[in-house]
Every structure is written in structure tokens, then in C-alpha cells.
Protein backbone atom coordinates (compact mmCIF):
# COMPACT_ATOMS: atom_id res chain seq x y z
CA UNK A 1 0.00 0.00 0.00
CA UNK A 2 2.87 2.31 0.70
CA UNK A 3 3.68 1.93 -2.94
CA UNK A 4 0.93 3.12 -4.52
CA UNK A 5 1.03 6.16 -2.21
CA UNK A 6 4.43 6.84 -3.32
CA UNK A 7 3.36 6.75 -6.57
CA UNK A 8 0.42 9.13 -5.99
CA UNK A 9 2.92 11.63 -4.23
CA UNK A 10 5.02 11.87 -7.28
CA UNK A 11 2.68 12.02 -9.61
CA UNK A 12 1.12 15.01 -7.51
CA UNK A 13 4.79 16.63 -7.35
CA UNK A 14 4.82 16.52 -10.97
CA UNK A 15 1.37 17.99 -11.99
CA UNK A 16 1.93 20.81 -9.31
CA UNK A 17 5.38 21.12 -11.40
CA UNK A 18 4.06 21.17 -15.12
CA UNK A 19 0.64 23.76 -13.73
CA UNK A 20 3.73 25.82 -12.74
CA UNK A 21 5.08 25.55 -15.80
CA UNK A 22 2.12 26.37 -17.94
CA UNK A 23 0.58 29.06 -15.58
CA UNK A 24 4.56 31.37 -15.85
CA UNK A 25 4.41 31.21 -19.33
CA UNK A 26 0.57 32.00 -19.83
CA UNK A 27 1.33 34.74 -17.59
CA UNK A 28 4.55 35.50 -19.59
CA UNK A 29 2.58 35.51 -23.26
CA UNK A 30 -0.46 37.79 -22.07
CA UNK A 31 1.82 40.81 -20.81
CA UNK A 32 3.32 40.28 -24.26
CA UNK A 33 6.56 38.67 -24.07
CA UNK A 34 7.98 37.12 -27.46
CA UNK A 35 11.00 35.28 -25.41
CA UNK A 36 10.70 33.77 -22.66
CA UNK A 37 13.92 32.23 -20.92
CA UNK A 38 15.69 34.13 -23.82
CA UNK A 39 19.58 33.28 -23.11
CA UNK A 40 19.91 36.60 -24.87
CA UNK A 41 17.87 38.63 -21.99
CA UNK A 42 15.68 40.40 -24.36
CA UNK A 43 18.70 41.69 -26.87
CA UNK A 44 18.05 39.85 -29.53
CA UNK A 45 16.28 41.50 -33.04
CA UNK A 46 12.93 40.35 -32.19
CA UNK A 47 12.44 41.31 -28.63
CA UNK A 48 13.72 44.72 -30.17
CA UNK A 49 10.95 45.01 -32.62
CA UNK A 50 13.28 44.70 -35.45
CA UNK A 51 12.56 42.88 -38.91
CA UNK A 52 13.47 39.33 -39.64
């Protein structure tokens, strides 16, 4: 029985994890963010605004 509790903890861990996950960058997109996690923080041509 321990087992299967386990195995409901991590899978909880996870979810909590991945609704994280989706909930930063739904948050990111909406106040209109192009890159997010950019290794470039932002300097690169199309956070700028500049053409492609």
C-alpha cells in the first residue's frame, strides 16, 4: 500500500510542477513577451521590434 502512495505523491509533485510551468508562461505571453527564458535577456532583433 505504501507503494501506490508513493506513486500518488510523485505524480502530484509533478502535476503541481508542469501547472507551474504552464501558468509562468501563460502569464509570460499575455503581458506580451515574445522570449521567454531568452539566453539573450531580451537583446536579440525580435524582442527589439526589429525585422526578420
Amino acid at each position: 500500500m505504501s507503494g501506490l502512495l508513493a506513486d500518488i505523491l510523485i505524480i502530484a509533485i509533478l502535476l503541481v510542477a508542469v501547472m507551474g510551468a504552464i501558468t509562468y508562461i501563460y502569464k509570460e505571453k499575455k503581458k506580451g513577451r515574445h522570449c521567454i527564458g531568452c539566453p539573450m535577456a531580451g537583446s536579440c532583433s525580435r524582442c527589439k521590434g526589429a525585422p526578420h
